[in-house]
Protein backbone atom coordinates (compact mmCIF):
# COMPACT_ATOMS: atom_id res chain seq x y z
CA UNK A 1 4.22 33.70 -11.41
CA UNK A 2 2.52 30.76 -9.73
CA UNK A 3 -1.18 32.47 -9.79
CA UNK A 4 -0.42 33.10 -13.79
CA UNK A 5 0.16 29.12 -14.23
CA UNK A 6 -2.63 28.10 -11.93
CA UNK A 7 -4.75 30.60 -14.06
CA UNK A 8 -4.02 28.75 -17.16
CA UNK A 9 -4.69 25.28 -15.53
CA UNK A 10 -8.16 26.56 -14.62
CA UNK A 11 -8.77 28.04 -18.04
CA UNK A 12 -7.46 24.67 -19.46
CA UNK A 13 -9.62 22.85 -17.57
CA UNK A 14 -12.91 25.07 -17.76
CA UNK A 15 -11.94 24.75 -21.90
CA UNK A 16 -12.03 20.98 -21.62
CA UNK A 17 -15.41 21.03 -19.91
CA UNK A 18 -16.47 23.24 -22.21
CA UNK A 19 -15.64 21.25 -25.59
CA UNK A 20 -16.68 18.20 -23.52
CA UNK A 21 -20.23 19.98 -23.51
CA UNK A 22 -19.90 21.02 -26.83
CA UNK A 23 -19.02 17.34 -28.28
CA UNK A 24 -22.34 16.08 -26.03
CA UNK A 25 -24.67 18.35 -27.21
CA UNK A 26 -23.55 18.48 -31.10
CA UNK A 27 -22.50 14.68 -31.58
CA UNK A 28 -25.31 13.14 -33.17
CA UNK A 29 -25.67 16.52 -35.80
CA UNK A 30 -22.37 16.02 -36.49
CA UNK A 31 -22.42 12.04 -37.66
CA UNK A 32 -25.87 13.04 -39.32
CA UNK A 33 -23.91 16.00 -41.05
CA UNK A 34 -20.83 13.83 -42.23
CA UNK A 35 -23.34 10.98 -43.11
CA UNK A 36 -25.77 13.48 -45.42
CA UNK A 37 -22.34 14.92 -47.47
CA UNK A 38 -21.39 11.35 -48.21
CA UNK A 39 -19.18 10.14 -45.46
CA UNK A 40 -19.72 6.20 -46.09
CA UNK A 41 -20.50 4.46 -42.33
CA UNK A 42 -17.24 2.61 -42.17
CA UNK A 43 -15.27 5.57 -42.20
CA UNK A 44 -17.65 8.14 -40.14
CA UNK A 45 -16.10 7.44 -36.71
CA UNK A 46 -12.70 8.30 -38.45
CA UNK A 47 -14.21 11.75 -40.37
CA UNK A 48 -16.17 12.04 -36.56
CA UNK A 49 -12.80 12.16 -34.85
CA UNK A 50 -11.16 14.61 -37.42
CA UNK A 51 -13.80 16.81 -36.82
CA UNK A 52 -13.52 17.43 -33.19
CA UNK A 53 -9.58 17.59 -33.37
CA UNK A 54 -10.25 20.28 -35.50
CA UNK A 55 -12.73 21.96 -33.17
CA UNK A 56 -10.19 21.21 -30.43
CA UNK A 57 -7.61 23.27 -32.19
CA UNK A 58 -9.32 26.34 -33.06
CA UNK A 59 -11.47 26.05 -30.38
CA UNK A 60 -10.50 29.37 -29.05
CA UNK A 61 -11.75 31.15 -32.43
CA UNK A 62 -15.05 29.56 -31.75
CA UNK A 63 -17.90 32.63 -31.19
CA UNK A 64 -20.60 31.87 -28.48
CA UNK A 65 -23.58 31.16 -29.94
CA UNK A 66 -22.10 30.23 -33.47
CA UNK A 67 -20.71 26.66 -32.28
CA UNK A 68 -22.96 24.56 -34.25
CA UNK A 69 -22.64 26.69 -37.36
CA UNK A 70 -18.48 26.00 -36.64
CA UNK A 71 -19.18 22.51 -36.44
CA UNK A 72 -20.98 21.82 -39.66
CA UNK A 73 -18.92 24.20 -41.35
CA UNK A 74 -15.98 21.64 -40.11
CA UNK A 75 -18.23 18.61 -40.50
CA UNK A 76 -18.89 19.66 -44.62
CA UNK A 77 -14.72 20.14 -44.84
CA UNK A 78 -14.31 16.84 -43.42
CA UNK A 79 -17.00 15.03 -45.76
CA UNK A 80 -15.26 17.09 -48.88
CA UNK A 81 -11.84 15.83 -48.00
CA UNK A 82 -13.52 11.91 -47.26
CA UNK A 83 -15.40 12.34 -50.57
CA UNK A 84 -12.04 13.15 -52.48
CA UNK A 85 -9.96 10.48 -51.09
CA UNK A 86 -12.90 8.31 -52.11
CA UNK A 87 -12.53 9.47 -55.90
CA UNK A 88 -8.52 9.15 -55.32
CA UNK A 89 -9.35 5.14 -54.77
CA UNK A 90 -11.74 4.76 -57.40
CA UNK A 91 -14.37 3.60 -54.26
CA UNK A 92 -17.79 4.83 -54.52
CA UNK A 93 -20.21 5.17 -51.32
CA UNK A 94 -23.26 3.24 -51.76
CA UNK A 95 -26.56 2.85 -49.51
CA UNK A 96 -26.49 0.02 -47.11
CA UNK A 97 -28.64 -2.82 -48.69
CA UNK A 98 -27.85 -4.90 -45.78
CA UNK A 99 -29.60 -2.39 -43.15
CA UNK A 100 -32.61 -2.45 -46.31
CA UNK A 101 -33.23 -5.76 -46.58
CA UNK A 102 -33.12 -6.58 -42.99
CA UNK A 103 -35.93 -3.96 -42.47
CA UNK A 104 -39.21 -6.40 -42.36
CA UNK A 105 -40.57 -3.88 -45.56
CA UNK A 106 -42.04 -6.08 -48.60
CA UNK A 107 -39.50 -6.43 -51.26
CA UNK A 108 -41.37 -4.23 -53.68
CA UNK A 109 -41.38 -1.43 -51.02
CA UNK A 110 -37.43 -2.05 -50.52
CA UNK A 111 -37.24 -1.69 -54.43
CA UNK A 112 -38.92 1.60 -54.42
CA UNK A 113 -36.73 2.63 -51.66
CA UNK A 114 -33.77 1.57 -52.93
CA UNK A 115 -34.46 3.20 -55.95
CA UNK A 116 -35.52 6.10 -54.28
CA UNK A 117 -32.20 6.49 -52.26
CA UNK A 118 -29.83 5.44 -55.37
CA UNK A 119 -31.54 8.33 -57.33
CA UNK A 120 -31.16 10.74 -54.24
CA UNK A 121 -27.76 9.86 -53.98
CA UNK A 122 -26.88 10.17 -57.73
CA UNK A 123 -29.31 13.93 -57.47
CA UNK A 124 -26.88 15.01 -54.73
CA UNK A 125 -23.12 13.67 -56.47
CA UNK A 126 -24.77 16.26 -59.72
CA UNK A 127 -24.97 19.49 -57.89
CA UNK A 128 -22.35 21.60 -57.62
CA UNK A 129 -20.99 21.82 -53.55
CA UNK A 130 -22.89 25.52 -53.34
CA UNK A 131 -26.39 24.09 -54.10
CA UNK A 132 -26.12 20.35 -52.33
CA UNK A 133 -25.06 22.18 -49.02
CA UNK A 134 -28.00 24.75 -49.34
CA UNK A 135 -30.28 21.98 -49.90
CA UNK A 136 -29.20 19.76 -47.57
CA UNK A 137 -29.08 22.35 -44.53
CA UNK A 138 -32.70 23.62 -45.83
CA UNK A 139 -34.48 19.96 -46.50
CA UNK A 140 -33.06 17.68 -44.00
CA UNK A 141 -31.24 19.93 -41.50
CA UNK A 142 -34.60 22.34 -41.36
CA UNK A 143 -32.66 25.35 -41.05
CA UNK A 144 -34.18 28.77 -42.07
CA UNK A 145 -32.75 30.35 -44.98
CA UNK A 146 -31.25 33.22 -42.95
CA UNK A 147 -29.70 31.24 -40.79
CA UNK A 148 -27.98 29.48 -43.47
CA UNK A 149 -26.97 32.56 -45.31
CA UNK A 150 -24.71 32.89 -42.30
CA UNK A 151 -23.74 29.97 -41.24
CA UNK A 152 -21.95 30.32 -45.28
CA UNK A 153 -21.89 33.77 -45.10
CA UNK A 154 -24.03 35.00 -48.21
CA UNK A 155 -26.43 37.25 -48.82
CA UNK A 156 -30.28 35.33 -48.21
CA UNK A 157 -31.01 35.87 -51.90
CA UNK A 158 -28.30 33.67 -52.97
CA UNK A 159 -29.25 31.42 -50.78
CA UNK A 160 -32.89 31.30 -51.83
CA UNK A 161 -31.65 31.15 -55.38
CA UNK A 162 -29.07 28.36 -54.97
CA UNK A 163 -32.32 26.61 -52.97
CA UNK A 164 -34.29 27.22 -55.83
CA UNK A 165 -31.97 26.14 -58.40
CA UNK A 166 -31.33 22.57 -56.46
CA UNK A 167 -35.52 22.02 -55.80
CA UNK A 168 -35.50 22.79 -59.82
CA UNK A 169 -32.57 20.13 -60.89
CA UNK A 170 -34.11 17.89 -58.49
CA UNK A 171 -37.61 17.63 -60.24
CA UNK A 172 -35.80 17.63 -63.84
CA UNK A 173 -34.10 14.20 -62.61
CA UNK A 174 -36.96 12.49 -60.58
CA UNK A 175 -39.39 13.31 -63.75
């Protein structure tokens, strides 16, 4: 009986290191994940937090070699669920103009930029949850289409047609 609970104190502790590991290697694409679905900087450390309890808890379900997919699959839950709380108190998530303005850009630059961002932002509240998470994983994550069709687990033409669909909506509303 004793070997069986020092066994599970040695696979408790070898699953600490490993989500310890885990939480060092995938931190930063997990803030950059939350931040890119619309997690607002004041509460990303909260939404941060959420998402490695929840990693903590299943963490046993996790397959080698499909952690990070898990993780932004978690992360994109979390941003959902800080997104609709958002809408619940009327709040809306806006770009930083302090962080702008204290760049040393000229003012006109900051204008375009702000203007830029604002219209990115309102581009990505549009779209449907299907096409902003295609896009987003494709333009600013740089994943491959494959690899997103499973990380959502779809076929790679719906993915290349929900890509194509949010590069199309995208150049109605810049133009």
């Amino acid at each position: 009986m004793s070997s069986n609970v020092f066994a599970a104190s040695k696979s408790c502790a070898a699953r600490g290191s490993e989500l310890r590991e885990l939480v060092k290697r995938h931190s930063w694409a997990v803030g950059r994940h939350l931040e890119r679905h619309g997690v607002a900087t004041g509460d990303m450390d909260d939404a941060r937090q959420r998402v490695w309890l929840t990693t903590a808890r299943h963490f046993d379900r996790i397959q080698q070699g499909s952690e990070r997919a898990f993780l932004l699959t978690v992360a994109r839950r979390e941003a959902g669920h800080t997104r609709r709380t958002y809408r619940r108190r009327s709040e809306t998530t806006e770009v930083d103009l302090d962080e702008l303005v204290s760049s040393a850009l000229p003012s006109d630059e900051l204008l375009l930029r702000r203007q830029r961002l604002e219209q990115a932002g309102a581009l990505l509240q549009q779209m449907d949850d299907g096409l902003r998470v295609v896009l987003l994983l494709f333009a600013l994550e740089e994943t491959p289409t494959r690899e997103i069709a499973d990380f959502l687990q779809l076929p790679v033409g719906t993915v290349k047609s929900r890509l194509r669909r949010a590069r199309s909506l995208g150049r109605r509303c810049t133009t």
